[in-house]
PDB file of N, CA and C in Angstrom:
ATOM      1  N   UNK A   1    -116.601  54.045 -36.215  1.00  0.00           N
ATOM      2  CA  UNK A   1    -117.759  53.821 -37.056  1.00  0.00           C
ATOM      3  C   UNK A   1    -118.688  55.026 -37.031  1.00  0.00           C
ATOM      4  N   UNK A   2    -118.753  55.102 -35.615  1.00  0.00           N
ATOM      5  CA  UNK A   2    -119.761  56.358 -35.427  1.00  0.00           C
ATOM      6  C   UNK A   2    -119.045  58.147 -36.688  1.00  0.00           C
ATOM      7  N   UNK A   3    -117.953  58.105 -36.537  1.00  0.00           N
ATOM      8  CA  UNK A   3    -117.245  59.040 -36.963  1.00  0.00           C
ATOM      9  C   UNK A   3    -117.657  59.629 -38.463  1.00  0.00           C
ATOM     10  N   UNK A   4    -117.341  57.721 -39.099  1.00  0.00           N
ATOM     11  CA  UNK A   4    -117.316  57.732 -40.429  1.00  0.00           C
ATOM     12  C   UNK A   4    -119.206  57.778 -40.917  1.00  0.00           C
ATOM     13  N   UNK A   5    -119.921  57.453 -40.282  1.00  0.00           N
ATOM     14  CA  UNK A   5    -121.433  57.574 -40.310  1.00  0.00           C
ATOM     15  C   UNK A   5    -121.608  59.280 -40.424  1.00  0.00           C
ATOM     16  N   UNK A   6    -120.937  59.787 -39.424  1.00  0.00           N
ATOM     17  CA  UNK A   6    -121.546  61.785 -39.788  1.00  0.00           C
ATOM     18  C   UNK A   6    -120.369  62.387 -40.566  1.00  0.00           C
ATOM     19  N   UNK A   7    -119.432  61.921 -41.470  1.00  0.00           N
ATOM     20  CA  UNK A   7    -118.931  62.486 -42.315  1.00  0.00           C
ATOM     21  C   UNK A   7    -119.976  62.031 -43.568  1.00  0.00           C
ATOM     22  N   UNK A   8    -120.337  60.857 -43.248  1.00  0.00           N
ATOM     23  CA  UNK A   8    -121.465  60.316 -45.014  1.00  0.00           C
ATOM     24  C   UNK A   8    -122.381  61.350 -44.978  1.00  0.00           C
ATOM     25  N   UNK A   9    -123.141  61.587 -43.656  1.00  0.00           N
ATOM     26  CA  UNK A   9    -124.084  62.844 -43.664  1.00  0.00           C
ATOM     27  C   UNK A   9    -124.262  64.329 -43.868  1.00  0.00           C
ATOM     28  N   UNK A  10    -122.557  64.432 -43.540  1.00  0.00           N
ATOM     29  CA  UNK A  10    -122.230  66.175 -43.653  1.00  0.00           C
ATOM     30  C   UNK A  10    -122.088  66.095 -45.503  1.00  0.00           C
ATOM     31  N   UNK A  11    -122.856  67.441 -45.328  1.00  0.00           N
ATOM     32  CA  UNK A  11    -122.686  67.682 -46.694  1.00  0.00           C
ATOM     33  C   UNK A  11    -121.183  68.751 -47.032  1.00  0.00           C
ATOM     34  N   UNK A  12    -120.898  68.308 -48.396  1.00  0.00           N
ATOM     35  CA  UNK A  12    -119.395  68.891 -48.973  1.00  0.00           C
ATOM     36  C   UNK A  12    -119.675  69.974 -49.810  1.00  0.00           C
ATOM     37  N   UNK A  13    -118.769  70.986 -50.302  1.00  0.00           N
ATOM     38  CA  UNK A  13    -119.290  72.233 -50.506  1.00  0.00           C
ATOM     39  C   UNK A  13    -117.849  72.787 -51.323  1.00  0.00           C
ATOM     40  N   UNK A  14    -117.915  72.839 -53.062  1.00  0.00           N
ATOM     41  CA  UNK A  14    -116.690  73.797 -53.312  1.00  0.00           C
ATOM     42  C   UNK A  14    -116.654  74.897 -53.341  1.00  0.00           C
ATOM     43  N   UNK A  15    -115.478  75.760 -53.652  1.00  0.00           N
ATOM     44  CA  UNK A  15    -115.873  76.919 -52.975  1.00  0.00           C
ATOM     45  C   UNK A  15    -114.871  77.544 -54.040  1.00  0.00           C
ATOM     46  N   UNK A  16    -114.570  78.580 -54.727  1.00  0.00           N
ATOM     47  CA  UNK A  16    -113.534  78.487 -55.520  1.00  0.00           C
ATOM     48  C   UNK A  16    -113.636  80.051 -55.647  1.00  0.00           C
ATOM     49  N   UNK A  17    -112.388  80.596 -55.671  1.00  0.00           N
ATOM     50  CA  UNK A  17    -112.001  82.061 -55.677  1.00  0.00           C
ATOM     51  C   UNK A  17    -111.891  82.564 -57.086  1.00  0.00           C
ATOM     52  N   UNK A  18    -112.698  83.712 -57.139  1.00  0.00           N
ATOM     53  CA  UNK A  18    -113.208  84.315 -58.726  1.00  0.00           C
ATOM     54  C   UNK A  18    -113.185  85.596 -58.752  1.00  0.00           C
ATOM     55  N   UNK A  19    -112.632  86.597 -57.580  1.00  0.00           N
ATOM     56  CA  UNK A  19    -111.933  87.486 -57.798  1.00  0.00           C
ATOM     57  C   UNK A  19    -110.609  87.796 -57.153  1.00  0.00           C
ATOM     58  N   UNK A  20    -109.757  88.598 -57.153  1.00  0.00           N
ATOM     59  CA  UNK A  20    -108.419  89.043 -57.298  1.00  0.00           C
ATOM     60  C   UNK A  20    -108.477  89.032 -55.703  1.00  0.00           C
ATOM     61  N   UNK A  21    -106.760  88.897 -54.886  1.00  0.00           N
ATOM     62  CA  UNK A  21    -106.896  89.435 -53.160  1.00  0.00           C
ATOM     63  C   UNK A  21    -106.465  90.443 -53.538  1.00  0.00           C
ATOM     64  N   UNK A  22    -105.950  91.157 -54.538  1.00  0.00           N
ATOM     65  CA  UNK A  22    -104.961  92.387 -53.754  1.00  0.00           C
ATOM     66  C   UNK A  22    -105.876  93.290 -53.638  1.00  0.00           C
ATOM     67  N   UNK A  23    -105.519  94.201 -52.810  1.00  0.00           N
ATOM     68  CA  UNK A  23    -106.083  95.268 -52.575  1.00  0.00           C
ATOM     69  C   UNK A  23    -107.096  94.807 -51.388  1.00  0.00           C
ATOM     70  N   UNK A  24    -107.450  94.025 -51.006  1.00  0.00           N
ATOM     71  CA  UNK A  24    -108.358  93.527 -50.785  1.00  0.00           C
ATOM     72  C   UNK A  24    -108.630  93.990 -48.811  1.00  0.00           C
ATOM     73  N   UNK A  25    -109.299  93.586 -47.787  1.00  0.00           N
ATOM     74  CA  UNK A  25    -108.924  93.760 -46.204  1.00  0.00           C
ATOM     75  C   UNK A  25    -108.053  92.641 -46.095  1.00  0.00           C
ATOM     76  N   UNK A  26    -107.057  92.884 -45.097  1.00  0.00           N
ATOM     77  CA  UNK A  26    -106.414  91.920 -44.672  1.00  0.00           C
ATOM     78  C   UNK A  26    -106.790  90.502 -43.672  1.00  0.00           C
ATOM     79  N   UNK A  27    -107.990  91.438 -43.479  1.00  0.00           N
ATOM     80  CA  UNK A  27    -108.668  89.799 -42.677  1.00  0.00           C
ATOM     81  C   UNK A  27    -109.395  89.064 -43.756  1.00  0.00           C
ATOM     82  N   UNK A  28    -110.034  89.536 -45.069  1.00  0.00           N
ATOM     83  CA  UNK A  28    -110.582  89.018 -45.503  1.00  0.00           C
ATOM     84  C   UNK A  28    -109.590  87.598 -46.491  1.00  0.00           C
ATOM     85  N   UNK A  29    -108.476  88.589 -46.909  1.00  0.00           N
ATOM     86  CA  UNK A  29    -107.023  87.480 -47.406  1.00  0.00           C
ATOM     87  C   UNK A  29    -106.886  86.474 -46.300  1.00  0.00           C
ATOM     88  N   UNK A  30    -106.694  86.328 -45.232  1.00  0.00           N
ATOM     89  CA  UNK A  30    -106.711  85.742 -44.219  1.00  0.00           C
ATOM     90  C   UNK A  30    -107.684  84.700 -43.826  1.00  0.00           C
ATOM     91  N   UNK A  31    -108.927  85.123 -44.516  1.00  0.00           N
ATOM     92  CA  UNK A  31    -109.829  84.376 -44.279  1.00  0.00           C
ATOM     93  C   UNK A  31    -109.723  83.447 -45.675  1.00  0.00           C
ATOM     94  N   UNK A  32    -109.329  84.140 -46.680  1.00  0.00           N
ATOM     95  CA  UNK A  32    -109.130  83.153 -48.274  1.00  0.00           C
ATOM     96  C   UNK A  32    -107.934  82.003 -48.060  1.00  0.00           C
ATOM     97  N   UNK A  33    -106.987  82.534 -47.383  1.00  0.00           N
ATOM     98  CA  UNK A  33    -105.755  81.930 -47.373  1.00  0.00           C
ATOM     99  C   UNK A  33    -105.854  80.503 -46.210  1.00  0.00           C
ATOM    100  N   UNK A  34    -107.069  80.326 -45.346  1.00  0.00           N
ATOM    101  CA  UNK A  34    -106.968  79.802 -44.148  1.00  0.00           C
ATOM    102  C   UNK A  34    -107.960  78.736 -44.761  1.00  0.00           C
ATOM    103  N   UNK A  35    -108.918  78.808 -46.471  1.00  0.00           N
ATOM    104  CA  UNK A  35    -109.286  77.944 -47.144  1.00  0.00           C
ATOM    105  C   UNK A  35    -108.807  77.258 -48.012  1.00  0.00           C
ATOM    106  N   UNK A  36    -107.729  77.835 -48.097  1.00  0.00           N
ATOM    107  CA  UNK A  36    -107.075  76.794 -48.956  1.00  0.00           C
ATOM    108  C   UNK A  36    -107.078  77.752 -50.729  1.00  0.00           C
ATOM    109  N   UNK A  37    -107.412  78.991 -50.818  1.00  0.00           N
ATOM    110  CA  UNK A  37    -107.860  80.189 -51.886  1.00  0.00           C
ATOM    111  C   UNK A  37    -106.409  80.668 -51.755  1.00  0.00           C
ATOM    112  N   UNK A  38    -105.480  80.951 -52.743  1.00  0.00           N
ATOM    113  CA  UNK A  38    -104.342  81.252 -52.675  1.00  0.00           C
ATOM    114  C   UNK A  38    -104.519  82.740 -53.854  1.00  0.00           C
ATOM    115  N   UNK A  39    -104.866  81.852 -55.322  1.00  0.00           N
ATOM    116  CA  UNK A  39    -105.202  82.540 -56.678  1.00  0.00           C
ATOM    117  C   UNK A  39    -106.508  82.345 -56.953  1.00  0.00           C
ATOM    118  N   UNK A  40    -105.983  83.426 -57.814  1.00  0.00           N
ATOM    119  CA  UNK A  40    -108.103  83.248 -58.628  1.00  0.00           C
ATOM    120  C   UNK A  40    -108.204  82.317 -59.706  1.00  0.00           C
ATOM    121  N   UNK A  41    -109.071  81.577 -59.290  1.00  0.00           N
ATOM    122  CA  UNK A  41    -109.584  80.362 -60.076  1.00  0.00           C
ATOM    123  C   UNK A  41    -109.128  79.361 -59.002  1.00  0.00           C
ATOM    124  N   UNK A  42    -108.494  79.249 -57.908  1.00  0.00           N
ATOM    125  CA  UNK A  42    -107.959  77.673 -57.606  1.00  0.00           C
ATOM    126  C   UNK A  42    -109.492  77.155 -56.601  1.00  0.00           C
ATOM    127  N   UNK A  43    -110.090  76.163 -56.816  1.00  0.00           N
ATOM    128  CA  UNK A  43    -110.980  75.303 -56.289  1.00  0.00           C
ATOM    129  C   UNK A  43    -110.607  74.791 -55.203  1.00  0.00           C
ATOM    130  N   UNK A  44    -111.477  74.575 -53.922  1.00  0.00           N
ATOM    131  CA  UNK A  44    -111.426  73.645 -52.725  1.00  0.00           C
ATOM    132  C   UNK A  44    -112.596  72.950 -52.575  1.00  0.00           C
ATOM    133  N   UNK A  45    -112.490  71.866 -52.055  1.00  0.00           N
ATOM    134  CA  UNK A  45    -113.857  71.353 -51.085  1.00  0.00           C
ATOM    135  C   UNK A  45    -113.551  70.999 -49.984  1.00  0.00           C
ATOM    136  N   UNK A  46    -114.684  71.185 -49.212  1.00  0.00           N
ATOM    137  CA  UNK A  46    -114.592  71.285 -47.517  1.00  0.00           C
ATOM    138  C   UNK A  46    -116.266  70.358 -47.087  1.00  0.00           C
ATOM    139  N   UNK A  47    -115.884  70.078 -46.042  1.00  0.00           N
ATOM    140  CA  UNK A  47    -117.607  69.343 -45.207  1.00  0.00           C
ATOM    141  C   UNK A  47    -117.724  70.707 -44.780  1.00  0.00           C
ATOM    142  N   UNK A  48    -118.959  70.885 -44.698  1.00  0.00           N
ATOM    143  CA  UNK A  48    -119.986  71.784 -44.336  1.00  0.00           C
ATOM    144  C   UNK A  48    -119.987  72.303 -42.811  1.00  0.00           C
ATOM    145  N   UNK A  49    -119.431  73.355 -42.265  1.00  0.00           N
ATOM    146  CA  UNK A  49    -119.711  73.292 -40.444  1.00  0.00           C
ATOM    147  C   UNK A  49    -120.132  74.722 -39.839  1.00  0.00           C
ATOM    148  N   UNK A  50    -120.448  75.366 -39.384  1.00  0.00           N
ATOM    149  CA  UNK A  50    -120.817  76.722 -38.956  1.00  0.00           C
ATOM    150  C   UNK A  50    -119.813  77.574 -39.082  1.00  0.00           C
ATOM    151  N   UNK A  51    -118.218  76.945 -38.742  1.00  0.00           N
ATOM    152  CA  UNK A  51    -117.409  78.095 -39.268  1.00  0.00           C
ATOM    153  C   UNK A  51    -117.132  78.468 -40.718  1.00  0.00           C
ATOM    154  N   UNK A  52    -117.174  77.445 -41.473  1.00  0.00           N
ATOM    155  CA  UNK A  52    -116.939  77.034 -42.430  1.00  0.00           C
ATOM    156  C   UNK A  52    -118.298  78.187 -43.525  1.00  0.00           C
ATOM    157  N   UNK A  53    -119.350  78.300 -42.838  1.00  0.00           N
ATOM    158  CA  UNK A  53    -120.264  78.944 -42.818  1.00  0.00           C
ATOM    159  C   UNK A  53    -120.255  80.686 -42.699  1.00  0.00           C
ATOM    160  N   UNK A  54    -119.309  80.862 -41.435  1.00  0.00           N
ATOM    161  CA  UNK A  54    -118.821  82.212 -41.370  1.00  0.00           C
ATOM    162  C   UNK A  54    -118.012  82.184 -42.116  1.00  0.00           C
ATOM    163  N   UNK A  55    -117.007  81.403 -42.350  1.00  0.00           N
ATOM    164  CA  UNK A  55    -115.718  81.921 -43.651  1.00  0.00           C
ATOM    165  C   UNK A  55    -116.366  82.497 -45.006  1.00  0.00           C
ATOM    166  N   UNK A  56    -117.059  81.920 -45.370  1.00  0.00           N
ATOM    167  CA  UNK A  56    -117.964  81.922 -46.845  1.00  0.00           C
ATOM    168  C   UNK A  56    -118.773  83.411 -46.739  1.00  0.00           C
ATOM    169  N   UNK A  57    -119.497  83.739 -45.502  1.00  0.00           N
ATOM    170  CA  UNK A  57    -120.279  84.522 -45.641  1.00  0.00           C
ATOM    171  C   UNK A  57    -119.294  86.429 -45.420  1.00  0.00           C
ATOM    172  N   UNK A  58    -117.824  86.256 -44.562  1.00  0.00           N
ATOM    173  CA  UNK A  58    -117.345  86.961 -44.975  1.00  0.00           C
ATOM    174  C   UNK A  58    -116.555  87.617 -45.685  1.00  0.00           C
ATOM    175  N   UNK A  59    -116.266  86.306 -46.833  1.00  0.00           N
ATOM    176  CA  UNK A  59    -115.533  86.300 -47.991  1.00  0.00           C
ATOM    177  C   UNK A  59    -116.585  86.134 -49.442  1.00  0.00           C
ATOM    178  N   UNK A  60    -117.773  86.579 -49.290  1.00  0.00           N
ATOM    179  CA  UNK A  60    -118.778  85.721 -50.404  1.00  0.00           C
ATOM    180  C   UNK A  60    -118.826  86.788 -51.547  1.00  0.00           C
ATOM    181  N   UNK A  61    -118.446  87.976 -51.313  1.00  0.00           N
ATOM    182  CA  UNK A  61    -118.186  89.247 -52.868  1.00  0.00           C
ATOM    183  C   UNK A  61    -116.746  88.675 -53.583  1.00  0.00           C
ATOM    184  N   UNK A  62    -116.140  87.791 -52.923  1.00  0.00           N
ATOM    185  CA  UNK A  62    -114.814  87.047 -53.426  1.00  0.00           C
ATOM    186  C   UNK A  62    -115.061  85.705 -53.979  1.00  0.00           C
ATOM    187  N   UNK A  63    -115.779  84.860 -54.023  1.00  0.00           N
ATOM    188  CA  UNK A  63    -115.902  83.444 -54.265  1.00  0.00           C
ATOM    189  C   UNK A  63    -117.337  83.181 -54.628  1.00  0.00           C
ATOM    190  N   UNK A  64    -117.289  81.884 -55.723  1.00  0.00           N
ATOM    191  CA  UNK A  64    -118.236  80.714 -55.911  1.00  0.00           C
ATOM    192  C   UNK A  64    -118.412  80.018 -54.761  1.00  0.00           C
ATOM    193  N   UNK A  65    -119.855  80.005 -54.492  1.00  0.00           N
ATOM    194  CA  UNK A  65    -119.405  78.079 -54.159  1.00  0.00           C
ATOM    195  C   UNK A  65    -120.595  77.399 -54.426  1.00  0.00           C
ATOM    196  N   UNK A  66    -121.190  75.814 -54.619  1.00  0.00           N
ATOM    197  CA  UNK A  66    -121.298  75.245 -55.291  1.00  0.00           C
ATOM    198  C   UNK A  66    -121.766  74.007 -54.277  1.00  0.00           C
ATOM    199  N   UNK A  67    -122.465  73.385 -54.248  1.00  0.00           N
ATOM    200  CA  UNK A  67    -122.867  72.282 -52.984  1.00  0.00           C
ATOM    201  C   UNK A  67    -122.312  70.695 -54.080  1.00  0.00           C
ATOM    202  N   UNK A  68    -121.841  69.552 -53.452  1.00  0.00           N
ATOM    203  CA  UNK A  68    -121.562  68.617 -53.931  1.00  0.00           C
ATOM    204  C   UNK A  68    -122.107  67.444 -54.214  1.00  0.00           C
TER     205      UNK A  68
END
């Protein structure tokens, strides 16, 4: 119960890839690929968490994102 109570609270967040990987750093592909960002244009949503936080902020010249 307790579980399903702080998923209602975490907030959800899409995130969607809007430019190209190639060429790109290899950690930063790494960091697209470990969201679920394969191609440009494909959409994800995720709950909200501090890493989730670092992923975004060192991939953010690569992606939208969008609060839910």
């Amino acid at each position: 119960m307790a579980k399903a109570k702080r998923e209602a609270q975490a907030s959800s967040i899409k995130i969607k890839l809007v430019k190209s990987l190639s060429g790109r750093n290899a950690k930063h592909i790494a960091t697209a690929h470990s969201l679920g960002l394969n191609k440009t244009g494909k959409e994800v949503e995720h709950v909200m968490n501090d890493a989730l936080k670092g992923k975004i902020s060192q991939i953010s010249y690569l992606i939208q994102t969008s609060e839910v």
